[in-house]
PDB file of N, CA and C in Angstrom:
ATOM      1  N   UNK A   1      -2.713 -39.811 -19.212  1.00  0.00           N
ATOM      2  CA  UNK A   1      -1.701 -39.491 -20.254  1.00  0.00           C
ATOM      3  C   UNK A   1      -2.104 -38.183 -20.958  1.00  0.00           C
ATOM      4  N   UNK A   2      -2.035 -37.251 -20.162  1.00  0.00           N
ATOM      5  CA  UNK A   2      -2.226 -35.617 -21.004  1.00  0.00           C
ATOM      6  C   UNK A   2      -1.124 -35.456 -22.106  1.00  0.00           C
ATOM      7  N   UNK A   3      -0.036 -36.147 -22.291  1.00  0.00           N
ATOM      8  CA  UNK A   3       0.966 -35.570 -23.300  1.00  0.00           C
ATOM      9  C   UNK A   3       0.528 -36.472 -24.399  1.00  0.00           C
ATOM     10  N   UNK A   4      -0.307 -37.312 -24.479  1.00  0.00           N
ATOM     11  CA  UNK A   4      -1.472 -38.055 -25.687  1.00  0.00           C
ATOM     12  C   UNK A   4      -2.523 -37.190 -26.334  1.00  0.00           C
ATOM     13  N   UNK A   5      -2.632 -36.961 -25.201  1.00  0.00           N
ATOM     14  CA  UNK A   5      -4.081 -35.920 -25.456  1.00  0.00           C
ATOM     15  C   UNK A   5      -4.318 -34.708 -26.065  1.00  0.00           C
ATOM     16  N   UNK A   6      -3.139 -34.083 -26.006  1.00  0.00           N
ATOM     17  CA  UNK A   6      -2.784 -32.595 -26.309  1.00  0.00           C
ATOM     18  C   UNK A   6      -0.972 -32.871 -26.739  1.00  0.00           C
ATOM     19  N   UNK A   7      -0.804 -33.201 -27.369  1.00  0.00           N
ATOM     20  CA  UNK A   7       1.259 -32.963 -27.633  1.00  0.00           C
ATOM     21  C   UNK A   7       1.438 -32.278 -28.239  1.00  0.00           C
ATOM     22  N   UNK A   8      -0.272 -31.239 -29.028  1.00  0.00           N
ATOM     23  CA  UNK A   8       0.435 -30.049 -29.786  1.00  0.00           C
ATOM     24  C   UNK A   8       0.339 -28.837 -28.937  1.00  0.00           C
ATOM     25  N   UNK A   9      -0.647 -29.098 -27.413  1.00  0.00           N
ATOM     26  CA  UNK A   9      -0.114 -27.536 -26.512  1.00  0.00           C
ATOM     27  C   UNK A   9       0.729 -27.826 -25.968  1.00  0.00           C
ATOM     28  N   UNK A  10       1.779 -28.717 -25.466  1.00  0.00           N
ATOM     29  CA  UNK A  10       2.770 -28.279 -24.870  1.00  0.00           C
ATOM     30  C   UNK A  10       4.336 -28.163 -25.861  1.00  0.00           C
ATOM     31  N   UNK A  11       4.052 -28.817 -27.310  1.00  0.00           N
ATOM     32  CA  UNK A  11       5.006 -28.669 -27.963  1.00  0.00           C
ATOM     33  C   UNK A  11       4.888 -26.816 -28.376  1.00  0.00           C
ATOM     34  N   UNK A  12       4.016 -26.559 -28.138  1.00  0.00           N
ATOM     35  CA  UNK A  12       3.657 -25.017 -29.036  1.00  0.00           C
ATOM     36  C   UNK A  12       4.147 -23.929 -27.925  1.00  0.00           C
ATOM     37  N   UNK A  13       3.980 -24.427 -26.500  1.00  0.00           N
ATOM     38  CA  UNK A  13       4.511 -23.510 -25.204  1.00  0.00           C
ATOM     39  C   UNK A  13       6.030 -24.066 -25.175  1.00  0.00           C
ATOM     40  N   UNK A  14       6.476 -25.406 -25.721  1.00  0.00           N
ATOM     41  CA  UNK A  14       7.839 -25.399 -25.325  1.00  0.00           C
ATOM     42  C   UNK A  14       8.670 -24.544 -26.951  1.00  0.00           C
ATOM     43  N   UNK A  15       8.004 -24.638 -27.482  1.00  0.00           N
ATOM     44  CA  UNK A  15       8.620 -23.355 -28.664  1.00  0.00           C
ATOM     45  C   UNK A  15       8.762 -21.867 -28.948  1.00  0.00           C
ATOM     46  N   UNK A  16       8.105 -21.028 -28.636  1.00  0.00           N
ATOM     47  CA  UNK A  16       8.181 -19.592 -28.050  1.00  0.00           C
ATOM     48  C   UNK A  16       9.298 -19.924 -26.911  1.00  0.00           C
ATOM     49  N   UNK A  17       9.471 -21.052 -25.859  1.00  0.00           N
ATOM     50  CA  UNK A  17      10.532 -20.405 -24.812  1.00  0.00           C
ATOM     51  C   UNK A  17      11.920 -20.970 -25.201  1.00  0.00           C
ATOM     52  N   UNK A  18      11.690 -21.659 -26.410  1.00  0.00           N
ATOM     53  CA  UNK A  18      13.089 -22.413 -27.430  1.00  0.00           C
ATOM     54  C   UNK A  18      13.611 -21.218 -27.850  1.00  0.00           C
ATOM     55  N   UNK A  19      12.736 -20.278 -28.532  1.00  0.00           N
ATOM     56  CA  UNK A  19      13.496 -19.576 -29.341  1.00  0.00           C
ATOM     57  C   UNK A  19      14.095 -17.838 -28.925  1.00  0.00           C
ATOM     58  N   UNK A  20      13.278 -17.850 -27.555  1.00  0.00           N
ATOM     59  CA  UNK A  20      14.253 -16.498 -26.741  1.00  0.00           C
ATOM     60  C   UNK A  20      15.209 -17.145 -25.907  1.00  0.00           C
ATOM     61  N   UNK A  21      15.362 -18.456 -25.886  1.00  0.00           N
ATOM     62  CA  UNK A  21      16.477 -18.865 -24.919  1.00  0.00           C
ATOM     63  C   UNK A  21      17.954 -19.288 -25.948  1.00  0.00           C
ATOM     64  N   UNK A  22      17.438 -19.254 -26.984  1.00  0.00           N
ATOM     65  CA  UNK A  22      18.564 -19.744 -28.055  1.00  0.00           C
ATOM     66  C   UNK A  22      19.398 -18.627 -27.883  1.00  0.00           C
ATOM     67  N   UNK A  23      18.790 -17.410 -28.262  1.00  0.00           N
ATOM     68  CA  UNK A  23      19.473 -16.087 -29.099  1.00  0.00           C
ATOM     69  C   UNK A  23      20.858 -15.714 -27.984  1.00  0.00           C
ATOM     70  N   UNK A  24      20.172 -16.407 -26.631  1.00  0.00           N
ATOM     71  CA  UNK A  24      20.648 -15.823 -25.220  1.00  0.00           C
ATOM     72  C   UNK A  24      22.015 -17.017 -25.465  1.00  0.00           C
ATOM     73  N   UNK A  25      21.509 -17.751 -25.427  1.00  0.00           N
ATOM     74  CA  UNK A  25      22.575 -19.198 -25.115  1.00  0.00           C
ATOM     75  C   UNK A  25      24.262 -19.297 -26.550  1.00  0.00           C
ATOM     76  N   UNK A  26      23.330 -18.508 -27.543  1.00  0.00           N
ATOM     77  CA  UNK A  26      24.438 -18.466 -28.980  1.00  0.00           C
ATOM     78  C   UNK A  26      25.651 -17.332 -28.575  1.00  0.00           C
ATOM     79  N   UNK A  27      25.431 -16.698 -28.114  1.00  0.00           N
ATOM     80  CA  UNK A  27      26.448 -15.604 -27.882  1.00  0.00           C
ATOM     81  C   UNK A  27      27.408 -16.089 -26.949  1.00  0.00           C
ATOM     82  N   UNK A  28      26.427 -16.689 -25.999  1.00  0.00           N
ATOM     83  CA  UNK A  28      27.590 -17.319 -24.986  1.00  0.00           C
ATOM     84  C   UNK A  28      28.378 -18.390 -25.743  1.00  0.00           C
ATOM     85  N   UNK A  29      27.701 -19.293 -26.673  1.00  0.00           N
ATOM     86  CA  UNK A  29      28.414 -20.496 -27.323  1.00  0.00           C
ATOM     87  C   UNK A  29      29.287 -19.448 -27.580  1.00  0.00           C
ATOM     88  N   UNK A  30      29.576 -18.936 -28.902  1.00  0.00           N
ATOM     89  CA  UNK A  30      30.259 -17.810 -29.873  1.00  0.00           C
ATOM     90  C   UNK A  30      31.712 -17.342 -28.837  1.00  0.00           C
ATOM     91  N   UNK A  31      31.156 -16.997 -27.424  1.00  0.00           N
ATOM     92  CA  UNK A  31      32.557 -16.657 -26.671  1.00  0.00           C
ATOM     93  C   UNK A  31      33.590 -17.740 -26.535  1.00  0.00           C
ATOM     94  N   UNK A  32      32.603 -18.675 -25.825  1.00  0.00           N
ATOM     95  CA  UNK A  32      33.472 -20.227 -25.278  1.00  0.00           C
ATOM     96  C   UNK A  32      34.395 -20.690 -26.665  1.00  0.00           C
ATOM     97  N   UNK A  33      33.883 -20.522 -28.182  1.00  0.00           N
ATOM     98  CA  UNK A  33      34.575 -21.041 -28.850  1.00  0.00           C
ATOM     99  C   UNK A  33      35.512 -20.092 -29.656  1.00  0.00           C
ATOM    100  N   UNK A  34      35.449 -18.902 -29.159  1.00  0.00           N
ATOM    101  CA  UNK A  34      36.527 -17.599 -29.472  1.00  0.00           C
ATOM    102  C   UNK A  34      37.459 -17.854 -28.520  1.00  0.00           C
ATOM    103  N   UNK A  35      37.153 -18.110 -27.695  1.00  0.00           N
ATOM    104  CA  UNK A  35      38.356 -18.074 -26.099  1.00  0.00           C
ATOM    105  C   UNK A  35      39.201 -19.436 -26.822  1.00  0.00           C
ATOM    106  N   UNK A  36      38.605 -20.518 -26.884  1.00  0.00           N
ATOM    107  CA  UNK A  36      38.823 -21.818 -26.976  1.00  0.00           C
ATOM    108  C   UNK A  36      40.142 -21.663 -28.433  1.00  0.00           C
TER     109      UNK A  36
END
């Protein structure tokens, strides 16, 4: 059970790639609900 052992390194690597994938993913939301 490594995600016991450590749940603060992989929460800390899944956050840096949370927050350049957001900026990418909001613009696209922003169109879908302009079109919409």
């Amino acid at each position: 059970m490594p995600d016991f052992t450590r749940p603060f390194e992989p929460k800390r690597s899944i956050k840096p790639q949370t927050i350049p994938r957001k900026p990418r993913f909001h613009p696209r939301l922003m169109r879908n609900i302009s079109k919409t």
